[in-house]
N, C-alpha and C. Protein backbone atom coordinates (compact mmCIF):
# COMPACT_ATOMS: atom_id res chain seq x y z
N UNK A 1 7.00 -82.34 62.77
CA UNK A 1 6.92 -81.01 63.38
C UNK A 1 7.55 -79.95 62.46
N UNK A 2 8.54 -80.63 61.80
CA UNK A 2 9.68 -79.32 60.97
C UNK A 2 8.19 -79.17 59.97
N UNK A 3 7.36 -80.37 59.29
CA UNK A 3 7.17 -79.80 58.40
C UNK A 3 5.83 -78.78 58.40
N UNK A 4 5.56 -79.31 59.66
CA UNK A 4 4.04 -78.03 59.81
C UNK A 4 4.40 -77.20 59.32
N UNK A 5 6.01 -76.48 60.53
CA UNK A 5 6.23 -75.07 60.55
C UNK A 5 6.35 -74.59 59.57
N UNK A 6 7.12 -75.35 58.03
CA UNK A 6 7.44 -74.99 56.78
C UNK A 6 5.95 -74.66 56.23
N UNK A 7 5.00 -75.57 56.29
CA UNK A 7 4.03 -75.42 55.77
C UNK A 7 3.04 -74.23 55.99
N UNK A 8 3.12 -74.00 57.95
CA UNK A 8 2.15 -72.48 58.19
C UNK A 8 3.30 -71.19 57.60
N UNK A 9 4.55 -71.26 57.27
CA UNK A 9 5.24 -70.33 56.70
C UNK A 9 4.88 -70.34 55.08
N UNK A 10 4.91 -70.97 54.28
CA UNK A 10 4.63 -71.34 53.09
C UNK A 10 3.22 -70.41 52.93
N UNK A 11 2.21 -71.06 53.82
CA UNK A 11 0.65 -70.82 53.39
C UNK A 11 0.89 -69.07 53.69
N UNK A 12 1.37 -68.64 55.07
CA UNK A 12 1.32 -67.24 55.29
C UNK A 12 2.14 -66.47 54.27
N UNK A 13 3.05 -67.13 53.57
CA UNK A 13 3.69 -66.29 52.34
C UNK A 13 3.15 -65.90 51.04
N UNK A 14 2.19 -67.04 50.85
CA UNK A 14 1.03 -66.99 50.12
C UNK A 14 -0.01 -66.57 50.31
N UNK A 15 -0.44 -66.47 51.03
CA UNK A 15 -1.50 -65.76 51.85
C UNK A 15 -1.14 -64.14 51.92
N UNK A 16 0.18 -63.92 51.63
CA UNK A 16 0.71 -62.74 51.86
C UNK A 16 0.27 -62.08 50.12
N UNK A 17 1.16 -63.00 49.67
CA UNK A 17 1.13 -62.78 48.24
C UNK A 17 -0.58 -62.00 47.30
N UNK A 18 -0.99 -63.24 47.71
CA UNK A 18 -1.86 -63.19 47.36
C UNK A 18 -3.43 -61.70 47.75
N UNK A 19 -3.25 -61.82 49.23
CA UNK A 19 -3.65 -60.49 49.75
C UNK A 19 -3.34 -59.55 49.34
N UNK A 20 -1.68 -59.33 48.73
CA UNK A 20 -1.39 -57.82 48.11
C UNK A 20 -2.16 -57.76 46.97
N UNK A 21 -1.93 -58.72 46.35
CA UNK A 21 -2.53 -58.79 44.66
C UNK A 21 -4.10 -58.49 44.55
N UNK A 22 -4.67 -58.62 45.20
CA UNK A 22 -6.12 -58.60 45.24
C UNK A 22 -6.37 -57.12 46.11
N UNK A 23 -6.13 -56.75 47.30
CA UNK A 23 -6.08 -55.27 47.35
C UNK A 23 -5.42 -54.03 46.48
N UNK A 24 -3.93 -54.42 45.89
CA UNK A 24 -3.99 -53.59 44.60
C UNK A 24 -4.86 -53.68 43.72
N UNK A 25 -5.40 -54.73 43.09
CA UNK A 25 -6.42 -54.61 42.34
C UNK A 25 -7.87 -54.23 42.70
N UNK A 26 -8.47 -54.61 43.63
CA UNK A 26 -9.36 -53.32 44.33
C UNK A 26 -9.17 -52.16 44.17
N UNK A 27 -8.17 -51.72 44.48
CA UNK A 27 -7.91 -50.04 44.60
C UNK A 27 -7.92 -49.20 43.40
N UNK A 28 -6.95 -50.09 42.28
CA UNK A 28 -6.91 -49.42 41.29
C UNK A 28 -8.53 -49.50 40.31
N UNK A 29 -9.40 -50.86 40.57
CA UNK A 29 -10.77 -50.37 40.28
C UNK A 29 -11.12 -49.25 40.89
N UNK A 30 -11.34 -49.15 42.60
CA UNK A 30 -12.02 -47.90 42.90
C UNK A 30 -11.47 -46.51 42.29
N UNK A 31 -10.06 -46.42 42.01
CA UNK A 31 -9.76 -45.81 41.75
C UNK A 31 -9.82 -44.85 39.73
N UNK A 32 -10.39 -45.95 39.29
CA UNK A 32 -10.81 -45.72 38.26
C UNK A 32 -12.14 -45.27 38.10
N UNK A 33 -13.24 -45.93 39.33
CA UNK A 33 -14.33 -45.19 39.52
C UNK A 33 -14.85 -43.91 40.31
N UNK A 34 -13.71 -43.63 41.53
CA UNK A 34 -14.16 -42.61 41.62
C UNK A 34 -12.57 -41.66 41.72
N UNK A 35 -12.18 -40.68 40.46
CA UNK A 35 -10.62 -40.24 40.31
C UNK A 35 -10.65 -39.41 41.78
N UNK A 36 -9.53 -39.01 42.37
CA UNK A 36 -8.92 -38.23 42.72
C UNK A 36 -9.74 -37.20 42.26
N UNK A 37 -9.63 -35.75 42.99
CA UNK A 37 -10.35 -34.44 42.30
C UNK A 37 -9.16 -33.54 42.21
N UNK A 38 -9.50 -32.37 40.83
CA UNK A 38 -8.68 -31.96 40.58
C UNK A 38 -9.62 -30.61 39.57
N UNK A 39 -8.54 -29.97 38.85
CA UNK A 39 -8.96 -28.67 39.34
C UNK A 39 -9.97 -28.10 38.07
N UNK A 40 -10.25 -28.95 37.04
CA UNK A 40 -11.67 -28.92 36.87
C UNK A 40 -12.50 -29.21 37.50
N UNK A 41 -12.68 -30.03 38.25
CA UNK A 41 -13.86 -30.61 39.02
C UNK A 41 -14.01 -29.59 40.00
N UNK A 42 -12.91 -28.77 40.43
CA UNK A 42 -13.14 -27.67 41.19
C UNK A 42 -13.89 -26.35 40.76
N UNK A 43 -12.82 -26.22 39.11
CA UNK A 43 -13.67 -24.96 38.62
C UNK A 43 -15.15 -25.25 38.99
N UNK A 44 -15.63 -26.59 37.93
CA UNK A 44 -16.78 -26.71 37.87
C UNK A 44 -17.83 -26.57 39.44
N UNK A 45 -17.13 -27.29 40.00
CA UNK A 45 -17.87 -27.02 41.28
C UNK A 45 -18.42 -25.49 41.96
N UNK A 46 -17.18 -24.43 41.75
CA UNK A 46 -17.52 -23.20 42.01
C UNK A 46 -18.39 -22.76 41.12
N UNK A 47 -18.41 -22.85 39.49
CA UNK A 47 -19.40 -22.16 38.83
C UNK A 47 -20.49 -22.47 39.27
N UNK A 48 -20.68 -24.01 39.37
CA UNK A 48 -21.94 -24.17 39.85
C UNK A 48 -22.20 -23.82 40.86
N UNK A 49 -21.56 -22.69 42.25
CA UNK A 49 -22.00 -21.99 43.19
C UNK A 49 -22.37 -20.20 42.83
N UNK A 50 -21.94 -20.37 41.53
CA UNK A 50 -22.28 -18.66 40.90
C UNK A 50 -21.60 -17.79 40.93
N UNK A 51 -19.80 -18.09 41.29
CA UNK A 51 -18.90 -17.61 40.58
C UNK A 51 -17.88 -18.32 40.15
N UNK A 52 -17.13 -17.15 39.04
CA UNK A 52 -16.71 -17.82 38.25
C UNK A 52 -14.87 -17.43 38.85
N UNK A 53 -14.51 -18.93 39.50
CA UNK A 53 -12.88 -18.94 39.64
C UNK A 53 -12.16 -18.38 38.92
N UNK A 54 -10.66 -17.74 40.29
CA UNK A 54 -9.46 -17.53 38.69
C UNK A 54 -8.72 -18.58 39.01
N UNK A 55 -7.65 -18.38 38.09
CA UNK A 55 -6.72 -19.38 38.18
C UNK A 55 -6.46 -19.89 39.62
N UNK A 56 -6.07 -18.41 40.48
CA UNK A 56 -5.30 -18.21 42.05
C UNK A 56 -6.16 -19.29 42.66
N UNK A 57 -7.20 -18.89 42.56
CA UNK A 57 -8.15 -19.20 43.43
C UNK A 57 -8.22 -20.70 43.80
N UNK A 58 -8.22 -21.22 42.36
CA UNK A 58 -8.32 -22.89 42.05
C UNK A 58 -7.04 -23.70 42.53
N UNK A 59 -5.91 -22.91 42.60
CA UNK A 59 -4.76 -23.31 42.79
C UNK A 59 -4.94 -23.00 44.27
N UNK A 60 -5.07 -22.40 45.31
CA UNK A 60 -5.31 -22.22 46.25
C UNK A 60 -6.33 -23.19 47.14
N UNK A 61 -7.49 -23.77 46.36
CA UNK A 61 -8.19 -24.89 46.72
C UNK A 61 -7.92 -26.24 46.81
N UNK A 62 -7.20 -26.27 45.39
CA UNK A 62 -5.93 -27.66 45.10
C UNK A 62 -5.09 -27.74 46.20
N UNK A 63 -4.28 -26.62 46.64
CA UNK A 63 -3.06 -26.58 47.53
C UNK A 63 -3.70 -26.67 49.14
N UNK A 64 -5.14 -26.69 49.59
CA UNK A 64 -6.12 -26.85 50.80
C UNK A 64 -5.75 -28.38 50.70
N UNK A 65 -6.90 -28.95 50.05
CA UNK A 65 -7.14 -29.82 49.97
C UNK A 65 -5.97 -31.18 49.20
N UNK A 66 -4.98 -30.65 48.91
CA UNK A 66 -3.38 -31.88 49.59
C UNK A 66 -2.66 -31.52 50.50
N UNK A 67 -3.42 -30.71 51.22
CA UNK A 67 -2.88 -30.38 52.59
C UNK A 67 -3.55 -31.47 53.82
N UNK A 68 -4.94 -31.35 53.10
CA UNK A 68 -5.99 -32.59 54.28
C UNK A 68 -5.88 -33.76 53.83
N UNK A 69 -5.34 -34.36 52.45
CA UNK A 69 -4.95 -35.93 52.69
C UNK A 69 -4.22 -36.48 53.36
């Protein structure tokens, strides 16, 4: 009996282990495929609506949007 319990503790520690290691590494792939946005991707985004950002502006969009994460 002692040694089940050692053993379903053992496997769930590993099981633990192992689950972190493989979701950090997920993440940091997705995360290499699709970055975070930031404030080129913003300029760019506005030019391509047909005007052209100032600085304020971009910094003001940046400071929106780490407000909604």
């Amino acid at each position: 009996m002692l040694k089940l319990i050692l053993y379903l503790i053992l496997g769930l520690v590993i099981g633990l282990i192992i689950g972190f290691l493989l979701a950090r590494l997920f993440f940091k792939k997705q995360m290499e495929k699709n970055p975070p946005i930031n404030e080129k991707m913003i300029e760019a985004m506005m030019s391509s609506m047909g005007r052209k950002p100032s600085q304020k502006q971009v910094k003001q969009v940046m400071a929106q949007m780490n407000r909604f994460k």
